[in-house]
PDB file of N, CA and C in Angstrom:
ATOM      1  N   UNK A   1       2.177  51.887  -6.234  1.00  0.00           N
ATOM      2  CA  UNK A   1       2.980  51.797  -7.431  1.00  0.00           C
ATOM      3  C   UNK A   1       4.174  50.863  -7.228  1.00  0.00           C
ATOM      4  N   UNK A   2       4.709  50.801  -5.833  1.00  0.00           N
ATOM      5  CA  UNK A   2       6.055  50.149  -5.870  1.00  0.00           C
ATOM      6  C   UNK A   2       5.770  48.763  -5.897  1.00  0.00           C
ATOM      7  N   UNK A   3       3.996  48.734  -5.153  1.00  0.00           N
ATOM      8  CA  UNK A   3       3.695  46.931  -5.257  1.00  0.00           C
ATOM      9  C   UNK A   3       3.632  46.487  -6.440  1.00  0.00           C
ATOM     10  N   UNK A   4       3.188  47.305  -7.694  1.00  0.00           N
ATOM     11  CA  UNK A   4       2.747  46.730  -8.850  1.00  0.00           C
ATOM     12  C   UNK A   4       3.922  46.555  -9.208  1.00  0.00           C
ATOM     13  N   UNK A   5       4.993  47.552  -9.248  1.00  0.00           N
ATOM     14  CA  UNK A   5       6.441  47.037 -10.017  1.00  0.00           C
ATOM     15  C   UNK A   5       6.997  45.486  -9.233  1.00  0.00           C
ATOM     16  N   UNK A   6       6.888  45.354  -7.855  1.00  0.00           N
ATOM     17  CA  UNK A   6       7.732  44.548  -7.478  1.00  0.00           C
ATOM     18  C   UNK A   6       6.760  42.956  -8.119  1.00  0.00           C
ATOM     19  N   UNK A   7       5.367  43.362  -8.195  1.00  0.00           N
ATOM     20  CA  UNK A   7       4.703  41.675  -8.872  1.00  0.00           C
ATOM     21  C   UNK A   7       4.661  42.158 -10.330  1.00  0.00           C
ATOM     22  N   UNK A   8       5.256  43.207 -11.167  1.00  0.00           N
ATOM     23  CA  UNK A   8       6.131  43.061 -12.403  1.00  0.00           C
ATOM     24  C   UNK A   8       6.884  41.871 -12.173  1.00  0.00           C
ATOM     25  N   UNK A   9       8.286  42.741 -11.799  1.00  0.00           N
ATOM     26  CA  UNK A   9       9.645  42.158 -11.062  1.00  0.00           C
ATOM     27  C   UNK A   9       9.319  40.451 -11.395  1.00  0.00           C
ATOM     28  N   UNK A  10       8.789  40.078 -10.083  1.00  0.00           N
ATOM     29  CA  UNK A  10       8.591  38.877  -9.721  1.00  0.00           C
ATOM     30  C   UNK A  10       7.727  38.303 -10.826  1.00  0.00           C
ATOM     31  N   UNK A  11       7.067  38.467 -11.487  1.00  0.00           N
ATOM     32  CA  UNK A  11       6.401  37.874 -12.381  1.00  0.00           C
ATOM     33  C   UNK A  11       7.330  37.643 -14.140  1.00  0.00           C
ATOM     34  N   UNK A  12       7.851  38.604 -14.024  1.00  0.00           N
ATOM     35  CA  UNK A  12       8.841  37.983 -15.462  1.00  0.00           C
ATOM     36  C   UNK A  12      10.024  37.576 -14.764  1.00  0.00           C
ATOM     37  N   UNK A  13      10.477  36.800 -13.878  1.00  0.00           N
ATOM     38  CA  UNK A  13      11.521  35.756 -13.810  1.00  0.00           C
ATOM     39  C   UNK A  13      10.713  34.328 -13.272  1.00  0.00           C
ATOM     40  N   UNK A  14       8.939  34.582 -13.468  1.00  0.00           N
ATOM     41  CA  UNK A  14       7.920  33.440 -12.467  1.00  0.00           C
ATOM     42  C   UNK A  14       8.617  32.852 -11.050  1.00  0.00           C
ATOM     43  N   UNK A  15       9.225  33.951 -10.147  1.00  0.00           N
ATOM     44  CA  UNK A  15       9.163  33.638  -9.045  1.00  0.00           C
ATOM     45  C   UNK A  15       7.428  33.832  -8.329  1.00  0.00           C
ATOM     46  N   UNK A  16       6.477  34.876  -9.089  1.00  0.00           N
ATOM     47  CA  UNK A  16       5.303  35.109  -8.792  1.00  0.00           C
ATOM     48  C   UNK A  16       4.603  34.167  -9.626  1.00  0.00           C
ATOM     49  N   UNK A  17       4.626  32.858 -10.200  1.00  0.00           N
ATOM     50  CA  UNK A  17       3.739  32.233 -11.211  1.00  0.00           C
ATOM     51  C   UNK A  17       3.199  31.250 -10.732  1.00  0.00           C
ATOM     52  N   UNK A  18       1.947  31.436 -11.028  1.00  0.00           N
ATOM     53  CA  UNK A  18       0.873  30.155 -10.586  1.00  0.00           C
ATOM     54  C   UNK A  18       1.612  28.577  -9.914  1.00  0.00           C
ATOM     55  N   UNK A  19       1.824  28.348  -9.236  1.00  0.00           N
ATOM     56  CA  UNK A  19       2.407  26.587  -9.089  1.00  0.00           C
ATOM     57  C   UNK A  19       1.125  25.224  -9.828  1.00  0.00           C
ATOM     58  N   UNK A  20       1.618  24.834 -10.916  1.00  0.00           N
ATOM     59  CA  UNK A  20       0.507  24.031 -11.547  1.00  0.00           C
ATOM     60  C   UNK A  20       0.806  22.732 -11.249  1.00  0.00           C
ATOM     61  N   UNK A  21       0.475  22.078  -9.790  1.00  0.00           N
ATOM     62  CA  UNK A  21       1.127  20.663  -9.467  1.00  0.00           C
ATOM     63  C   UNK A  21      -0.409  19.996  -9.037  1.00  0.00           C
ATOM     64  N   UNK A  22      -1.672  20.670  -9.137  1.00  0.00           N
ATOM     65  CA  UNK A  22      -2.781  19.903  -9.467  1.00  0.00           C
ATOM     66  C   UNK A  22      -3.769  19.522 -10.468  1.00  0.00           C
ATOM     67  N   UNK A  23      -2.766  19.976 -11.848  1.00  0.00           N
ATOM     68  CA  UNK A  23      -3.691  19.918 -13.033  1.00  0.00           C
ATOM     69  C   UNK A  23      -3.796  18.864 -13.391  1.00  0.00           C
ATOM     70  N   UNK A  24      -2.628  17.763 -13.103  1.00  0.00           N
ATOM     71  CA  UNK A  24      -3.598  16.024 -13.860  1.00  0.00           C
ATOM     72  C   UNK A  24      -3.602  15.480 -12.670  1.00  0.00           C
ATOM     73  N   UNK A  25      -4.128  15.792 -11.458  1.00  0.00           N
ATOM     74  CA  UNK A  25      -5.265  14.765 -10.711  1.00  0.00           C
ATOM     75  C   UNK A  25      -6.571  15.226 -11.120  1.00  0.00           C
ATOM     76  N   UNK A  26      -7.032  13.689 -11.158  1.00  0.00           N
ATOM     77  CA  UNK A  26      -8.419  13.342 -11.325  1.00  0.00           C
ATOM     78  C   UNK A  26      -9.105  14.305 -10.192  1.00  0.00           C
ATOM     79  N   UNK A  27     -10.511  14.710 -10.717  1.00  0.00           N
ATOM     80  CA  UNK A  27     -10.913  15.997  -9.555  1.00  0.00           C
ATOM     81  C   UNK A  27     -11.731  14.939  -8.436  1.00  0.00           C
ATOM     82  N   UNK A  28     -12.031  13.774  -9.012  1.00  0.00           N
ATOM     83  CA  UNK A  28     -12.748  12.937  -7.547  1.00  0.00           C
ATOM     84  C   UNK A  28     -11.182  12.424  -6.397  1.00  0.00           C
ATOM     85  N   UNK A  29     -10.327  12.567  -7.333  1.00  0.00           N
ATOM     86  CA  UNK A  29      -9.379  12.514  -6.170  1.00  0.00           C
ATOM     87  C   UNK A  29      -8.681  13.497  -5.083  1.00  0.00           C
ATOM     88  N   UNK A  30      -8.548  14.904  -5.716  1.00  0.00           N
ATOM     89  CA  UNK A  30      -7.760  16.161  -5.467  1.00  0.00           C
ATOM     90  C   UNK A  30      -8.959  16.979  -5.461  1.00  0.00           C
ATOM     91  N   UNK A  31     -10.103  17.741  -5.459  1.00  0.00           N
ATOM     92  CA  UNK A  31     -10.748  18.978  -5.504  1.00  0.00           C
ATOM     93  C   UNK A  31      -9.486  20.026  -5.397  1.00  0.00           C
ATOM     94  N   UNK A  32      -8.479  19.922  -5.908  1.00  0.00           N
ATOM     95  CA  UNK A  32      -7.254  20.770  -6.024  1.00  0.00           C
ATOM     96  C   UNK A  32      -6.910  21.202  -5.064  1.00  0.00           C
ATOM     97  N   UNK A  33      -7.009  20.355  -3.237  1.00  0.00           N
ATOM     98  CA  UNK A  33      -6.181  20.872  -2.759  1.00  0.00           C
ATOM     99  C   UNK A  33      -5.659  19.368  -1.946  1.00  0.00           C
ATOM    100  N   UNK A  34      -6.428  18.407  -1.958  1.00  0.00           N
ATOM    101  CA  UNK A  34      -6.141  17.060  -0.943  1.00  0.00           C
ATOM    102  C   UNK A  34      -4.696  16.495  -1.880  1.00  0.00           C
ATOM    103  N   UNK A  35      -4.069  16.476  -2.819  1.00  0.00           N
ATOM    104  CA  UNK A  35      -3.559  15.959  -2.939  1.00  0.00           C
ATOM    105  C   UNK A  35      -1.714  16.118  -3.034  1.00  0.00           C
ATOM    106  N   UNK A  36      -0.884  15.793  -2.730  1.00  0.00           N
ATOM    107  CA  UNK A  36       1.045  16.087  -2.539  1.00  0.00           C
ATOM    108  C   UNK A  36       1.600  15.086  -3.007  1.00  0.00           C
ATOM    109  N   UNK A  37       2.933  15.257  -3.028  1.00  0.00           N
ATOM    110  CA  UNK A  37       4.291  14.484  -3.478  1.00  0.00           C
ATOM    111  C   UNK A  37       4.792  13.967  -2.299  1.00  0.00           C
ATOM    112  N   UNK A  38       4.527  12.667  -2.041  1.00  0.00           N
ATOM    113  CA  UNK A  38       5.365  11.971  -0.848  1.00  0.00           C
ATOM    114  C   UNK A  38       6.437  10.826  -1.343  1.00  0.00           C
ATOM    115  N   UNK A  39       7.620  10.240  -0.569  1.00  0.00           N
ATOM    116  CA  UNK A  39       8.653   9.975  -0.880  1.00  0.00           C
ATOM    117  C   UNK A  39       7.987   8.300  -0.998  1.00  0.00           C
ATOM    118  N   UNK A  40       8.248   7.684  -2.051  1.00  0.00           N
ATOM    119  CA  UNK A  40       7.621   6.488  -2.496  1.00  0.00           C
ATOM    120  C   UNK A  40       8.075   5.218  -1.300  1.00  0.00           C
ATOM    121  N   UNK A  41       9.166   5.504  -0.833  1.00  0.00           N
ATOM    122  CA  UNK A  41       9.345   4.495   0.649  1.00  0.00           C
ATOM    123  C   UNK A  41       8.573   4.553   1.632  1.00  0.00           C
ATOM    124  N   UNK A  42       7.779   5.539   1.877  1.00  0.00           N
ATOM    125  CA  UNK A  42       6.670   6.102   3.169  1.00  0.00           C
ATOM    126  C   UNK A  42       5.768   5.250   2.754  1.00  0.00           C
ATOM    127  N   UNK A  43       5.595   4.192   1.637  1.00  0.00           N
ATOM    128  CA  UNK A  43       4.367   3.639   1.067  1.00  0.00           C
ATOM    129  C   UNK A  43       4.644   2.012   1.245  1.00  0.00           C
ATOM    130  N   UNK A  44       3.740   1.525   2.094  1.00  0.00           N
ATOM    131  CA  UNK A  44       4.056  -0.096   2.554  1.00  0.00           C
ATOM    132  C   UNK A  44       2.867  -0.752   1.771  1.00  0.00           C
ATOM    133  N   UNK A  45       2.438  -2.413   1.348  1.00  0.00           N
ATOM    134  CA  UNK A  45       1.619  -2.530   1.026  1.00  0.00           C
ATOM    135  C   UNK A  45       1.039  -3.844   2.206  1.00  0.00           C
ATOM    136  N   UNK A  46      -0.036  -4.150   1.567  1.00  0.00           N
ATOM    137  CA  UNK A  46      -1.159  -5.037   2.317  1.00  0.00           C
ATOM    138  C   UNK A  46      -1.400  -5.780   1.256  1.00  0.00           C
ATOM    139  N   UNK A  47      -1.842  -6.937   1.675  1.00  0.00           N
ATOM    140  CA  UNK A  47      -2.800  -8.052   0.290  1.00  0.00           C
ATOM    141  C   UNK A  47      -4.076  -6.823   0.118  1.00  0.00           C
ATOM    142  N   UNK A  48      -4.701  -6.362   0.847  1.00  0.00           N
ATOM    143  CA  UNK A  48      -5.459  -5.749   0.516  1.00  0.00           C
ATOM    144  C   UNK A  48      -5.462  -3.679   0.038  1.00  0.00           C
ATOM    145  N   UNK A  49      -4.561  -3.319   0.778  1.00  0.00           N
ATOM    146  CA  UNK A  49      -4.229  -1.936   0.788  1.00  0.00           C
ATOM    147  C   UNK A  49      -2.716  -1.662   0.584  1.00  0.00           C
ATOM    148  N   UNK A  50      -2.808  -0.314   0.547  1.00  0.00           N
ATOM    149  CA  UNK A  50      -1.706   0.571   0.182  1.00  0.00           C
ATOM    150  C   UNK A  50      -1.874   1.505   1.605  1.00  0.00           C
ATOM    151  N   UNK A  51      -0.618   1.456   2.649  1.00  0.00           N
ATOM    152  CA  UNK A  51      -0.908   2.367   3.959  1.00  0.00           C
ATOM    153  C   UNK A  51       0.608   3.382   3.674  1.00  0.00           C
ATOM    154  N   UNK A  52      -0.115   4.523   3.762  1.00  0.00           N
ATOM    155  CA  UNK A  52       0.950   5.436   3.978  1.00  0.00           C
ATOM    156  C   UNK A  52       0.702   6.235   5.464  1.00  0.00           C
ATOM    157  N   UNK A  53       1.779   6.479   6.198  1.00  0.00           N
ATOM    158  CA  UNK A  53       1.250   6.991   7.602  1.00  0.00           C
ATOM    159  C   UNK A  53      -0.045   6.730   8.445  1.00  0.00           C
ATOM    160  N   UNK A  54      -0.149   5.169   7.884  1.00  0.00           N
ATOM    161  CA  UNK A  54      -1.392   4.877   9.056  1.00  0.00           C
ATOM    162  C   UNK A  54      -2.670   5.003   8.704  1.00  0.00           C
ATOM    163  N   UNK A  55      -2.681   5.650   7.461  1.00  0.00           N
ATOM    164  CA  UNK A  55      -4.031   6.078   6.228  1.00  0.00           C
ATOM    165  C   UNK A  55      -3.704   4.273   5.664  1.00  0.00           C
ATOM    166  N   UNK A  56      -4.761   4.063   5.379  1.00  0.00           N
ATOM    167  CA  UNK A  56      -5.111   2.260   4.465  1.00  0.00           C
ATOM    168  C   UNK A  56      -5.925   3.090   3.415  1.00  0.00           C
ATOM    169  N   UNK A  57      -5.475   2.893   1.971  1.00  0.00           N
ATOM    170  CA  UNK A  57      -5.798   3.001   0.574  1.00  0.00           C
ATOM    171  C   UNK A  57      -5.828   1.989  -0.029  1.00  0.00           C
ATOM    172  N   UNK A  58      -7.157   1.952  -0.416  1.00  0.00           N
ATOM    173  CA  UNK A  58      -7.255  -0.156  -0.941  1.00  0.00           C
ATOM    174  C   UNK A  58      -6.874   0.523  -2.436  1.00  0.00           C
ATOM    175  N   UNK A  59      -6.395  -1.136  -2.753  1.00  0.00           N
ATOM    176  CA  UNK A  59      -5.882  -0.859  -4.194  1.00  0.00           C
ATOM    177  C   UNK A  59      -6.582  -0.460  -5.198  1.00  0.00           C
ATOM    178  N   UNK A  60      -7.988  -0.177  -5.057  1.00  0.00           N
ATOM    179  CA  UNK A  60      -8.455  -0.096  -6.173  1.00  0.00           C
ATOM    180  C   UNK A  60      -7.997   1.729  -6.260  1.00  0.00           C
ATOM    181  N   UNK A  61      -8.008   1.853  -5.550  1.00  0.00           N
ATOM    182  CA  UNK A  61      -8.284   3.461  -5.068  1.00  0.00           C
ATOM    183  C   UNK A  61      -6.737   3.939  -5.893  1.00  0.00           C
ATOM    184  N   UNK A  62      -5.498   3.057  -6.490  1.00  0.00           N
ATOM    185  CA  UNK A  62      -4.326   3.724  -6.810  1.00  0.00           C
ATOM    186  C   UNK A  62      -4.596   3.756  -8.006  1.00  0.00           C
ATOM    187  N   UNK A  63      -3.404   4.729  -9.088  1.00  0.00           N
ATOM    188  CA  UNK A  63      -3.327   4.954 -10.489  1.00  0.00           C
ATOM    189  C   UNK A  63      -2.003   5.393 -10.421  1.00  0.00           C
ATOM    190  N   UNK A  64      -1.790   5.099 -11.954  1.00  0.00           N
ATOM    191  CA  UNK A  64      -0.245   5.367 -12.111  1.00  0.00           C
ATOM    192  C   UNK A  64      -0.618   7.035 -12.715  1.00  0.00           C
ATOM    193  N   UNK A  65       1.194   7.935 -11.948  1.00  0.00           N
ATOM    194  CA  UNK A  65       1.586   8.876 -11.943  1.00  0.00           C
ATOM    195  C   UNK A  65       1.851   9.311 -13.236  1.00  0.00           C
ATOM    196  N   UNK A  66       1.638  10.829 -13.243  1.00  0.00           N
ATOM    197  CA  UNK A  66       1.786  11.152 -14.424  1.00  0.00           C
ATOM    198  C   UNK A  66       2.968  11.881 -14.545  1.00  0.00           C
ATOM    199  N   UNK A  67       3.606  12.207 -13.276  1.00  0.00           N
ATOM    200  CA  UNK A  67       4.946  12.530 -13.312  1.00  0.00           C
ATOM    201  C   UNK A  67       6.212  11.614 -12.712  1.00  0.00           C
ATOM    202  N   UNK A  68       5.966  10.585 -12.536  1.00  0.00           N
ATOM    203  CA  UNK A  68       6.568   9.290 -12.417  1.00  0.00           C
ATOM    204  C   UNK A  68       7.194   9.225 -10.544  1.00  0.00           C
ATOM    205  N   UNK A  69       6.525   9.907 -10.275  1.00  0.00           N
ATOM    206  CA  UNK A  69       6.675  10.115  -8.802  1.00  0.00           C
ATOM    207  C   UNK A  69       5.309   9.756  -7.565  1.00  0.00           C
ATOM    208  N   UNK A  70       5.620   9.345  -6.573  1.00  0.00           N
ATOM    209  CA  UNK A  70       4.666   8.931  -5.640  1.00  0.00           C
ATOM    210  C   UNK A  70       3.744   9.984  -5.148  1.00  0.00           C
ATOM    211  N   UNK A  71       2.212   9.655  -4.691  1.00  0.00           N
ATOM    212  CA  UNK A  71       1.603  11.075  -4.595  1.00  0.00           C
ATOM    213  C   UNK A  71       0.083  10.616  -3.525  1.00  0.00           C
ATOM    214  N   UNK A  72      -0.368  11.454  -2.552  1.00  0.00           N
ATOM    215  CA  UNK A  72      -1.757  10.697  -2.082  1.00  0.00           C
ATOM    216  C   UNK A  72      -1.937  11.599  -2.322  1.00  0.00           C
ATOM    217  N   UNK A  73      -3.253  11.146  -2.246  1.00  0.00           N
ATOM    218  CA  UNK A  73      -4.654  12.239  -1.846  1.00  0.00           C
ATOM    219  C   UNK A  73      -5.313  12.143  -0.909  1.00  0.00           C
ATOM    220  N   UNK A  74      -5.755  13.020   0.145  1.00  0.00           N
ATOM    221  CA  UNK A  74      -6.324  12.946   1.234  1.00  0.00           C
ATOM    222  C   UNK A  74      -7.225  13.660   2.145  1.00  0.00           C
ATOM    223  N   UNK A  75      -8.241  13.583   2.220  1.00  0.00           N
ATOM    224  CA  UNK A  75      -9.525  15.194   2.486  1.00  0.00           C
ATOM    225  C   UNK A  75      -9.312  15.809   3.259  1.00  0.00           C
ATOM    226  N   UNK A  76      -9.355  16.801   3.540  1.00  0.00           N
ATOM    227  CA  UNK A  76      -9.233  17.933   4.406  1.00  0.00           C
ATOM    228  C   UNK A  76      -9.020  17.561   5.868  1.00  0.00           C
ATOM    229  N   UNK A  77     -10.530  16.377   6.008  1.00  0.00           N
ATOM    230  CA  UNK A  77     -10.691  15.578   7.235  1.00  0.00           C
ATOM    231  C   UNK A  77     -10.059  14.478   7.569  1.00  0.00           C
ATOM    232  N   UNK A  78      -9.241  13.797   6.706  1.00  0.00           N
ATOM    233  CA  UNK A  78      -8.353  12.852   6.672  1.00  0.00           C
ATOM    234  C   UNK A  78      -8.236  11.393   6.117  1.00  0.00           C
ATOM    235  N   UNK A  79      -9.870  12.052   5.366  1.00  0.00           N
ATOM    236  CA  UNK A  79     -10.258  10.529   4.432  1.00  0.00           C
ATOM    237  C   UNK A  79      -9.000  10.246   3.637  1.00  0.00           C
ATOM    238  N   UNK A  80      -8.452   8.848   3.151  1.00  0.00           N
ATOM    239  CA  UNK A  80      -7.824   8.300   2.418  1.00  0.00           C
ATOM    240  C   UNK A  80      -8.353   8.411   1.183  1.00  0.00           C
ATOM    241  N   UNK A  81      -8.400   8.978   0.047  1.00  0.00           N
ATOM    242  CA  UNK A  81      -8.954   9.387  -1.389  1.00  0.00           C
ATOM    243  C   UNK A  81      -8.390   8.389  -2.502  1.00  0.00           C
ATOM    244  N   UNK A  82      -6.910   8.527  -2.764  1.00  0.00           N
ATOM    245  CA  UNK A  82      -6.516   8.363  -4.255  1.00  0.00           C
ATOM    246  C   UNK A  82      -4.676   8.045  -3.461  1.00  0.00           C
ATOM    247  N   UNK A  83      -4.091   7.268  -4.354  1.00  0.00           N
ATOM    248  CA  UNK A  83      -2.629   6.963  -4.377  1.00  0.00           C
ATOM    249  C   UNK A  83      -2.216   6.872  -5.807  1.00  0.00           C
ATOM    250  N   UNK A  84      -1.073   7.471  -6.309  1.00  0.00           N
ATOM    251  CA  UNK A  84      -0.783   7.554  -7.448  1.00  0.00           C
ATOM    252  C   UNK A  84       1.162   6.869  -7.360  1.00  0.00           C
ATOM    253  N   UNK A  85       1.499   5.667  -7.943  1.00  0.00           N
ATOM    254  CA  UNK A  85       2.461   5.146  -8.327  1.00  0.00           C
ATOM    255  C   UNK A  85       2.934   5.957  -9.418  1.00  0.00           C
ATOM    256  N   UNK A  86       4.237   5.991  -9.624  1.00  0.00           N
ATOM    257  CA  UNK A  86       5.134   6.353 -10.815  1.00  0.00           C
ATOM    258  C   UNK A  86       5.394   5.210 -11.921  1.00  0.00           C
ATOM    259  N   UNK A  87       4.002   5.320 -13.109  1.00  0.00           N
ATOM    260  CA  UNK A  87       3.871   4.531 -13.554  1.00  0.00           C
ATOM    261  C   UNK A  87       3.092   3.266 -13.485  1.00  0.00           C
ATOM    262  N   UNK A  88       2.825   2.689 -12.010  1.00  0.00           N
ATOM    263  CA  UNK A  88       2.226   1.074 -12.025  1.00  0.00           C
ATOM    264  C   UNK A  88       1.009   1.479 -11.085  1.00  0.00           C
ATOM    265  N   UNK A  89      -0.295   0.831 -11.567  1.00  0.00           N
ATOM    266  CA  UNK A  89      -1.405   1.051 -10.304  1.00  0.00           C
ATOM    267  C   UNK A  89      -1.562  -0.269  -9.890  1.00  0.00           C
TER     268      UNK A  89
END
C-alpha cells in the first residue's frame, strides 16, 4: 500500500512520468534506444563525414533536429546510424 501511494505521490508532480526524448527519431535510426543529446562542438566534419568521438557518419546519414539541438544515433554495438543537426542536414 505505501508503494502504491508513494508512485501516486510521484506521479502527480511527473517526477514518475514516462521521459518522451525518443518519439521523433526516425525508427531506422533510434529502435528507441541508440539514440542521445550530445554537445554540438563534439561534432567535427570531413568532405566526406560527420565524426563524433571517432564514430565517421557520412553525410547522407544526417537530418535536421527537431528540437534544435545536436543528437547521434548509435547501435548497441557501436554502428554509426543517424546524426541530427539543429535545424541544417
Amino acid at each position: 500500500m505505501i508503494r502504491y501511494a508513494l508512485v501516486l505521490l510521484l506521479s502527480a508532480n511527473g517526477a514518475y512520468a514516462p521521459v518522451m526524448g525518443h518519439e521523433w527519431y526516425p525508427q531506422h535510426c533510434c529502435s528507441d534506444q541508440d539514440c542521445r543529446p550530445v554537445n554540438c562542438a563534439e561534432i567535427s566534419t570531413t568532405p566526406d563525414y560527420y565524426r563524433w568521438h571517432n564514430l565517421m557518419f557520412p553525410r547522407n546519414a544526417s537530418y535536421p533536429s527537431a528540437d534544435g539541438g545536436c543528437h547521434v544515433c548509435v547501435s548497441v554495438g557501436g554502428t554509426p546510424r543517424c546524426l541530427f543537426f539543429g535545424g541544417v542536414s
